[in-house]
N, C-alpha and C. Protein backbone atom coordinates (compact mmCIF):
# COMPACT_ATOMS: atom_id res chain seq x y z
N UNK A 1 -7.07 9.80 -3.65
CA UNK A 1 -5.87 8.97 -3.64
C UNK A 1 -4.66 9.89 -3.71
N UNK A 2 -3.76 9.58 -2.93
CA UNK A 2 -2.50 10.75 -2.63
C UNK A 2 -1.19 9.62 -3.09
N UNK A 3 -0.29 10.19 -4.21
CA UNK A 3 0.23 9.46 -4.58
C UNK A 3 1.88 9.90 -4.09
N UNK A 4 2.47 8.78 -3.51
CA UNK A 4 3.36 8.98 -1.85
C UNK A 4 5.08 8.81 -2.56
N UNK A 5 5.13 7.64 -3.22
CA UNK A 5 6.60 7.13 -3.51
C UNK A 5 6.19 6.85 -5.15
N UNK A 6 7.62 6.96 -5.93
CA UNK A 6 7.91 6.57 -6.93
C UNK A 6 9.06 5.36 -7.41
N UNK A 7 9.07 4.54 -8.25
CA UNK A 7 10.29 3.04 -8.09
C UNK A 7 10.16 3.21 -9.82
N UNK A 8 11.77 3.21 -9.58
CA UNK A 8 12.07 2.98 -11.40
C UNK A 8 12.11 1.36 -12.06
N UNK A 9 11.42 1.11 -12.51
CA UNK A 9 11.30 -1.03 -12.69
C UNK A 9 12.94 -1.15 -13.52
N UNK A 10 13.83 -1.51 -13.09
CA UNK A 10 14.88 -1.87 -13.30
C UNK A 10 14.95 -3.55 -13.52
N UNK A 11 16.38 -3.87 -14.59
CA UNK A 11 16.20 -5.52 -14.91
C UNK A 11 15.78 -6.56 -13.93
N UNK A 12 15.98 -6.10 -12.63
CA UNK A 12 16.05 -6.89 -11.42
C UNK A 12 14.97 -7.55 -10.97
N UNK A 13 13.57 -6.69 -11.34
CA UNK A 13 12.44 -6.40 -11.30
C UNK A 13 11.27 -7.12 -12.35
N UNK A 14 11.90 -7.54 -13.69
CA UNK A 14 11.48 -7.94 -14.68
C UNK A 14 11.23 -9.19 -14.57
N UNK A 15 10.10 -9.96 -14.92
CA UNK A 15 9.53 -11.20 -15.20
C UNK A 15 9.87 -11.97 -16.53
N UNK A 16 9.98 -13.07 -16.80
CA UNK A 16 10.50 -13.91 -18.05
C UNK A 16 9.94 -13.67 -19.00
N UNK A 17 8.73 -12.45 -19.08
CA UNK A 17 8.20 -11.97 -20.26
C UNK A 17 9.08 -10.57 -20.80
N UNK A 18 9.77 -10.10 -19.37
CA UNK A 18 10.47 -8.82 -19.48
C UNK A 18 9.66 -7.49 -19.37
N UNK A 19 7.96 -7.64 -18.13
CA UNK A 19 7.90 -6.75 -17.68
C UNK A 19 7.77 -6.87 -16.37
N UNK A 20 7.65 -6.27 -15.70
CA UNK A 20 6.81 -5.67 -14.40
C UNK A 20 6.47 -7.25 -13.39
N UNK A 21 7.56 -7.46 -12.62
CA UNK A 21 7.12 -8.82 -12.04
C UNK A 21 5.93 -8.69 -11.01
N UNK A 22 4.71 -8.98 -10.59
CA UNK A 22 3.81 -9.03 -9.92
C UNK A 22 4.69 -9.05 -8.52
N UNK A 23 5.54 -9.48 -7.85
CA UNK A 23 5.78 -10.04 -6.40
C UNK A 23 6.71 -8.52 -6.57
N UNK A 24 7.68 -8.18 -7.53
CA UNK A 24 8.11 -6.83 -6.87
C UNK A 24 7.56 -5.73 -6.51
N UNK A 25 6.24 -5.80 -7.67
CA UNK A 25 5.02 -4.68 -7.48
C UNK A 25 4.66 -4.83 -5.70
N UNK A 26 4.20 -6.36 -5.13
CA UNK A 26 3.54 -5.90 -4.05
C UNK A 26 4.75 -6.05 -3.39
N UNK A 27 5.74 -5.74 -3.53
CA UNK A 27 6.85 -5.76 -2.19
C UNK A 27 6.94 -4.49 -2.06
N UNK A 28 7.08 -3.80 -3.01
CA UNK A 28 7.10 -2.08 -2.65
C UNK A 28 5.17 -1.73 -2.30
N UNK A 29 4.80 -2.13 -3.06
CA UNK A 29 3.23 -1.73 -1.99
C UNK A 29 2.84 -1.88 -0.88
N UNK A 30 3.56 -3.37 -0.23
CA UNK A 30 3.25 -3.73 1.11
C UNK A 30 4.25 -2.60 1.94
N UNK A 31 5.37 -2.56 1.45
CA UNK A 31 6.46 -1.64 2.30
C UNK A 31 5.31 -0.25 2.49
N UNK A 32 5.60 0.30 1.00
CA UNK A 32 5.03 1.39 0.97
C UNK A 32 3.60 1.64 2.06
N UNK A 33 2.81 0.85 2.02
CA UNK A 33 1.31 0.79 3.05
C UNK A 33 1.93 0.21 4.52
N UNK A 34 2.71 -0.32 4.30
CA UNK A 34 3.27 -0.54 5.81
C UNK A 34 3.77 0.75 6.53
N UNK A 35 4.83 1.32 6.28
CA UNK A 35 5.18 2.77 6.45
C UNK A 35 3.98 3.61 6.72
N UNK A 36 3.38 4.14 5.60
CA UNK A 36 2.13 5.10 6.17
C UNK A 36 1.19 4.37 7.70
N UNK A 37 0.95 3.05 7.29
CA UNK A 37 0.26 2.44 8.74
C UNK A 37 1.12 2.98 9.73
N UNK A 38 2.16 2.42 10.36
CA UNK A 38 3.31 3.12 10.98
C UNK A 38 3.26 4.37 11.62
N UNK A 39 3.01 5.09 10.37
CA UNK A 39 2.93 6.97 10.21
C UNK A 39 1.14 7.46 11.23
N UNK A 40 0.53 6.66 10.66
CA UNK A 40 -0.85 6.89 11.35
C UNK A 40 -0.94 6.52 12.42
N UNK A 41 -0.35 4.74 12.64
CA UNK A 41 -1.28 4.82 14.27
C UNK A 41 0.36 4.89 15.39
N UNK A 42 1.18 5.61 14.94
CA UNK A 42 2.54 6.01 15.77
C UNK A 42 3.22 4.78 16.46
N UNK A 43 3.62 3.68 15.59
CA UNK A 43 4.31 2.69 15.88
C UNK A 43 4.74 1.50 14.69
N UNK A 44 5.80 1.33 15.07
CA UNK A 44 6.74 0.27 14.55
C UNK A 44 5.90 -1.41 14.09
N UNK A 45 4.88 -1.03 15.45
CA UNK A 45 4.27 -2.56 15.40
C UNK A 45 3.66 -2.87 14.72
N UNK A 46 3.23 -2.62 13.58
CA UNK A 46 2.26 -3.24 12.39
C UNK A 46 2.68 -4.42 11.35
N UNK A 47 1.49 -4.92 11.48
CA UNK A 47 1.98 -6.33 10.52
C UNK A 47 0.40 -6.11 9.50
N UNK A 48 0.95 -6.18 8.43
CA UNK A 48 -0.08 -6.62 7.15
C UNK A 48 -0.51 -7.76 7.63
N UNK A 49 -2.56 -7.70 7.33
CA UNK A 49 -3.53 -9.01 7.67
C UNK A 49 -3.83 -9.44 6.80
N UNK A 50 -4.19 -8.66 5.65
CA UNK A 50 -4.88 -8.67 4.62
C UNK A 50 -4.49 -8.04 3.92
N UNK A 51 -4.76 -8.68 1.97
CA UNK A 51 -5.10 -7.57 1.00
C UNK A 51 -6.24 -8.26 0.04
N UNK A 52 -6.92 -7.59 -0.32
CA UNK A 52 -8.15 -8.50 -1.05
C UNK A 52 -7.46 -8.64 -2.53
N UNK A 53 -8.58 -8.91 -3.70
CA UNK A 53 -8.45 -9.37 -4.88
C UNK A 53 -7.44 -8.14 -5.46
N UNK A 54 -6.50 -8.59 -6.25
CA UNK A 54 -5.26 -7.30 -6.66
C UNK A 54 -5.41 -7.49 -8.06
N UNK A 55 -5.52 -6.83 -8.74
CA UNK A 55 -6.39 -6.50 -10.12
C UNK A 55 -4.88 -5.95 -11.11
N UNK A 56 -4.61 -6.73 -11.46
CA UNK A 56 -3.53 -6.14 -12.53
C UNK A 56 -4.32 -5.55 -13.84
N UNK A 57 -4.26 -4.53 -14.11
CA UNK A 57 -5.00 -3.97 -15.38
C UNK A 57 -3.97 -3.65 -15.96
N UNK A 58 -2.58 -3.59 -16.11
CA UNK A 58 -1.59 -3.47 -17.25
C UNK A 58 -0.38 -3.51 -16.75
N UNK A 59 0.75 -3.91 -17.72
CA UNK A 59 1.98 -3.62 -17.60
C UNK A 59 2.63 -3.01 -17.37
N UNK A 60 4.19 -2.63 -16.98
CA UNK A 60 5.05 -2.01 -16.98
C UNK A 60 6.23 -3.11 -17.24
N UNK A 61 7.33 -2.15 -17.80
CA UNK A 61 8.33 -2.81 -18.48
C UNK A 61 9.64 -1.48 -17.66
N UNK A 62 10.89 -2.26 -17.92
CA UNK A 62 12.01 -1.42 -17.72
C UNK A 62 12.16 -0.24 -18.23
N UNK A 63 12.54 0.80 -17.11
CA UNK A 63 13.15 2.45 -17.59
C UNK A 63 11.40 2.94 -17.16
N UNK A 64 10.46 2.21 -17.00
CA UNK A 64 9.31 3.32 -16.82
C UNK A 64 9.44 3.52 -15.26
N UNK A 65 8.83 4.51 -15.11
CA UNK A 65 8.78 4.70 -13.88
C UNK A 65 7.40 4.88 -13.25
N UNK A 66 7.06 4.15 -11.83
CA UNK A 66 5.63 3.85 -11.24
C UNK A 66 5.18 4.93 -9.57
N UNK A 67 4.16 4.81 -9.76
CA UNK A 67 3.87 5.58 -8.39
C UNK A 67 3.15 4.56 -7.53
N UNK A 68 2.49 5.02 -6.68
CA UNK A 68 1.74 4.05 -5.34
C UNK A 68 1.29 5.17 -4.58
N UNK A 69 -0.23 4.93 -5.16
CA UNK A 69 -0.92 5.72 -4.52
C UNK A 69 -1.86 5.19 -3.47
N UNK A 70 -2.17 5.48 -2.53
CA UNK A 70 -3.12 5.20 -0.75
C UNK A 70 -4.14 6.11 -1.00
N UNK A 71 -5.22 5.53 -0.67
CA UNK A 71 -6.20 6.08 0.12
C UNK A 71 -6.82 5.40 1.25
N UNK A 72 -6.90 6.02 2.73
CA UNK A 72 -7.82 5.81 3.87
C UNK A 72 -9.24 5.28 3.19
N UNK A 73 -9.35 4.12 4.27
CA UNK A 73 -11.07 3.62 3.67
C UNK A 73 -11.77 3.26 5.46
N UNK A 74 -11.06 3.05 6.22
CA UNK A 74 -11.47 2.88 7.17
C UNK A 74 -10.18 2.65 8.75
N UNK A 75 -10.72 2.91 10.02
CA UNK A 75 -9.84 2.43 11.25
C UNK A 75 -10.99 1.70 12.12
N UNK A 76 -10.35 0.50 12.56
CA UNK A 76 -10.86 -0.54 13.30
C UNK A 76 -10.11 -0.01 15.09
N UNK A 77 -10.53 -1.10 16.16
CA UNK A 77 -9.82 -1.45 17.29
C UNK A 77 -8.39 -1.89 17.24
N UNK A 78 -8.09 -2.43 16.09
CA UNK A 78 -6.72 -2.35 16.63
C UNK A 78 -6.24 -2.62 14.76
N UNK A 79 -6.90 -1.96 13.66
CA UNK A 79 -6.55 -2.13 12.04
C UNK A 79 -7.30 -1.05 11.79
N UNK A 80 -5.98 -1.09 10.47
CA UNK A 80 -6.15 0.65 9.48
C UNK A 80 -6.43 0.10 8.26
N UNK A 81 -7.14 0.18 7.64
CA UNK A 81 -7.59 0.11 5.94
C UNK A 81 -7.03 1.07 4.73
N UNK A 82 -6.32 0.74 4.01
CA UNK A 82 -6.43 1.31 2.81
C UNK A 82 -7.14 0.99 1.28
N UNK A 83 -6.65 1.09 0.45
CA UNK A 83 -6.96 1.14 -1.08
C UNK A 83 -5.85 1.59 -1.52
N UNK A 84 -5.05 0.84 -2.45
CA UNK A 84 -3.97 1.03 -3.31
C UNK A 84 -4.45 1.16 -4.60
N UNK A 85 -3.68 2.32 -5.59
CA UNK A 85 -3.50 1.99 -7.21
C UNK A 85 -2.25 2.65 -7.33
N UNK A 86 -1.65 1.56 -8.36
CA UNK A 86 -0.35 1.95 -8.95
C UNK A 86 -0.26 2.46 -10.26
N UNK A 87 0.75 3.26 -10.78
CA UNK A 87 0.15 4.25 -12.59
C UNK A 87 1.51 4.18 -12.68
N UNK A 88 1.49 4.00 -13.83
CA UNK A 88 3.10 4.59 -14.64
C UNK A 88 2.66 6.30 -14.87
N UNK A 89 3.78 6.89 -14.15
CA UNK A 89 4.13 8.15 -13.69
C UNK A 89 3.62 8.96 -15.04
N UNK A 90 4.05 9.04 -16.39
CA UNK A 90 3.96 9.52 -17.37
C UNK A 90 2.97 9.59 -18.32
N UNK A 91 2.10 8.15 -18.12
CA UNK A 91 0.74 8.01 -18.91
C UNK A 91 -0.25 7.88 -17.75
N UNK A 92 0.28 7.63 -16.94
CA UNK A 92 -1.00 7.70 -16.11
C UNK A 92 -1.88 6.87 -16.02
N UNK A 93 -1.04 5.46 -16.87
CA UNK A 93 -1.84 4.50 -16.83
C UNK A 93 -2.00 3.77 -15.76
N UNK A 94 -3.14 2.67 -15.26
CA UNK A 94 -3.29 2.24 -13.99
C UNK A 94 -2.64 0.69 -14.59
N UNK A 95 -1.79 0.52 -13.25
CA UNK A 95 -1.06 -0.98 -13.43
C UNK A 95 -1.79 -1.99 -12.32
N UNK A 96 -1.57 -1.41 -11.60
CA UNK A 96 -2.68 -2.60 -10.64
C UNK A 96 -3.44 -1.69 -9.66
N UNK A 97 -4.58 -2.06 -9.14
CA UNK A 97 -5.52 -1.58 -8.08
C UNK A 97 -5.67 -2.87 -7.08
N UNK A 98 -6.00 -2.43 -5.37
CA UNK A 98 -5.83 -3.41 -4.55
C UNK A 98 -7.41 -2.57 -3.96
N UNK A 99 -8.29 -3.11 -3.44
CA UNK A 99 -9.62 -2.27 -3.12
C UNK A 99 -8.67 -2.10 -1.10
N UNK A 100 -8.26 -3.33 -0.82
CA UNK A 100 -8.53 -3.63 0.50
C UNK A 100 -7.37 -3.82 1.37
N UNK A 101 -6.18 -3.07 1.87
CA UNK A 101 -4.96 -3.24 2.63
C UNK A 101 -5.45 -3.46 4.19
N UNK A 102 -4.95 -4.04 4.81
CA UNK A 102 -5.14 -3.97 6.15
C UNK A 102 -4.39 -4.48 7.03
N UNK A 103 -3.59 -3.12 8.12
CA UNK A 103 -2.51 -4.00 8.73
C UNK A 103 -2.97 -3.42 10.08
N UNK A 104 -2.53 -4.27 11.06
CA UNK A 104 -2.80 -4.33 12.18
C UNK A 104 -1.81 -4.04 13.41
N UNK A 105 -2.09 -2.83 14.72
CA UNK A 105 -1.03 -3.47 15.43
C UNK A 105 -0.86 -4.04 16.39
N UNK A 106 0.60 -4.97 16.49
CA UNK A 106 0.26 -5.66 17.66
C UNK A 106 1.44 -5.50 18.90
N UNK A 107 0.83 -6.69 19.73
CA UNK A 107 2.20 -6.34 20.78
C UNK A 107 3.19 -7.10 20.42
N UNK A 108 4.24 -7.10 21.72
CA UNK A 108 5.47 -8.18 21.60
C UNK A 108 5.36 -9.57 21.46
N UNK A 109 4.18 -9.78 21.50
CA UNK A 109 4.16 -11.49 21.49
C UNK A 109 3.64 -11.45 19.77
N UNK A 110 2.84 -10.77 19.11
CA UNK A 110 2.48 -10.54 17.49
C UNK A 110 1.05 -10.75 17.66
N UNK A 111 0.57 -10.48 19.20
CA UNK A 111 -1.00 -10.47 19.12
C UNK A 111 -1.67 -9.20 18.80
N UNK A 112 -2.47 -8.96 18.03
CA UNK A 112 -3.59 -7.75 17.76
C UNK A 112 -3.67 -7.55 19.74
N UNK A 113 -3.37 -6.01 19.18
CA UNK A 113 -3.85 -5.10 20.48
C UNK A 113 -4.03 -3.55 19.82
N UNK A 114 -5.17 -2.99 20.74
CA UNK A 114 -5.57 -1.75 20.23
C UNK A 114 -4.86 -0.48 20.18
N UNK A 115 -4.85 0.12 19.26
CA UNK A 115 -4.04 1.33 18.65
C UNK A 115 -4.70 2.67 19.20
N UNK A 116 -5.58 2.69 19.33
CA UNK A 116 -6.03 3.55 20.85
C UNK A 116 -6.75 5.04 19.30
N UNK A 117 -6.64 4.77 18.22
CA UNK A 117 -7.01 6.10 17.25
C UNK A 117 -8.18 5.95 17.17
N UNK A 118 -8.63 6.75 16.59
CA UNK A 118 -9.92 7.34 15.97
C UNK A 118 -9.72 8.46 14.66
N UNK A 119 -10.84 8.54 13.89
CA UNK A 119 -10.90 9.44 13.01
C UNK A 119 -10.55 10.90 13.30
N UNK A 120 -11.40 10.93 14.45
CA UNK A 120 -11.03 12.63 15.16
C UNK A 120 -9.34 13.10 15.50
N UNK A 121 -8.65 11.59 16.15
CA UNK A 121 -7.68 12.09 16.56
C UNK A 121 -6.35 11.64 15.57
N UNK A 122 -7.13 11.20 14.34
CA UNK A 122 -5.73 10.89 13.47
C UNK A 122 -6.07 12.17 12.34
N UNK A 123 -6.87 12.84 12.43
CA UNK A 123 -7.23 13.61 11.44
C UNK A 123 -7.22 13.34 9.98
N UNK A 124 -8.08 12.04 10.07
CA UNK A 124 -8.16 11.42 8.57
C UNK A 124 -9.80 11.76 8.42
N UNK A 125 -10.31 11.81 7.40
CA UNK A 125 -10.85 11.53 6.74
C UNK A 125 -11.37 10.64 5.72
N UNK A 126 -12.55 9.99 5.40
CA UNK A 126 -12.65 8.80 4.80
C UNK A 126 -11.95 9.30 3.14
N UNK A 127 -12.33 10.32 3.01
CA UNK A 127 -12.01 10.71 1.33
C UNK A 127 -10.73 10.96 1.06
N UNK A 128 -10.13 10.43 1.77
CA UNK A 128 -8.36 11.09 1.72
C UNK A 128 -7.57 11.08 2.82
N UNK A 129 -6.33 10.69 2.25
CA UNK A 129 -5.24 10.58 3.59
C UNK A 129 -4.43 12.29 3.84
């Protein structure tokens, strides 16, 4: 897991308990995994299909600061797979894990069409981006 961007949880961000709102977490994760998709199969056109079960295992609260880490799990005909976990930067604790990202790209109309990669020619590896 290669850990890419960092986001400081500011009041803006905070839930009526006063931590870590779940929907800001995946707005910077989807961005964040959107971008690298982007970065891999060399285009603008990707749209998130999927994300499987998203596992909150702890909090964050204001002034901490979080990472978002990717790992490659697989490339389809025309979809890239990841695996997300997010840590507060300092303890290293895990705030949420996602097993299953998957965005796809498509054409001008928003239909799945093939991205033309492979393992060989994106130089990924399953164990790491």
């Amino acid at each position: 897991m290669q850990f890419y961007s960092r986001k400081l949880i500011k009041p803006g961000d905070l839930n009526a308990r006063n931590t870590l709102f779940g929907g800001a977490l995946l707005r910077w994760i989807d961005e964040e995994a959107g971008i690298y998709a982007m970065t891999k199969l060399d285009s603008k056109e990707v749209v998130t299909k999927y994300m499987s079960e998203i596992n909150f295992v702890s909090s964050g609260k204001q002034g901490d600061v979080v990472e978002i880490g990717l790992a490659f799990k697989a490339i389809g005909r025309t979809s890239i797979t990841f695996s997300c976990e997010v840590r507060n930067v300092f303890s290293k604790k895990t705030i949420i894990t996602i097993d299953n990202i998957v965005f796809v790209k498509v054409d001008e109309n928003g239909v799945a069409t093939p991205h033309g990669k492979t393992l060989e020619n994106m130089e990924l590896r399953k164990d790491s981006i």
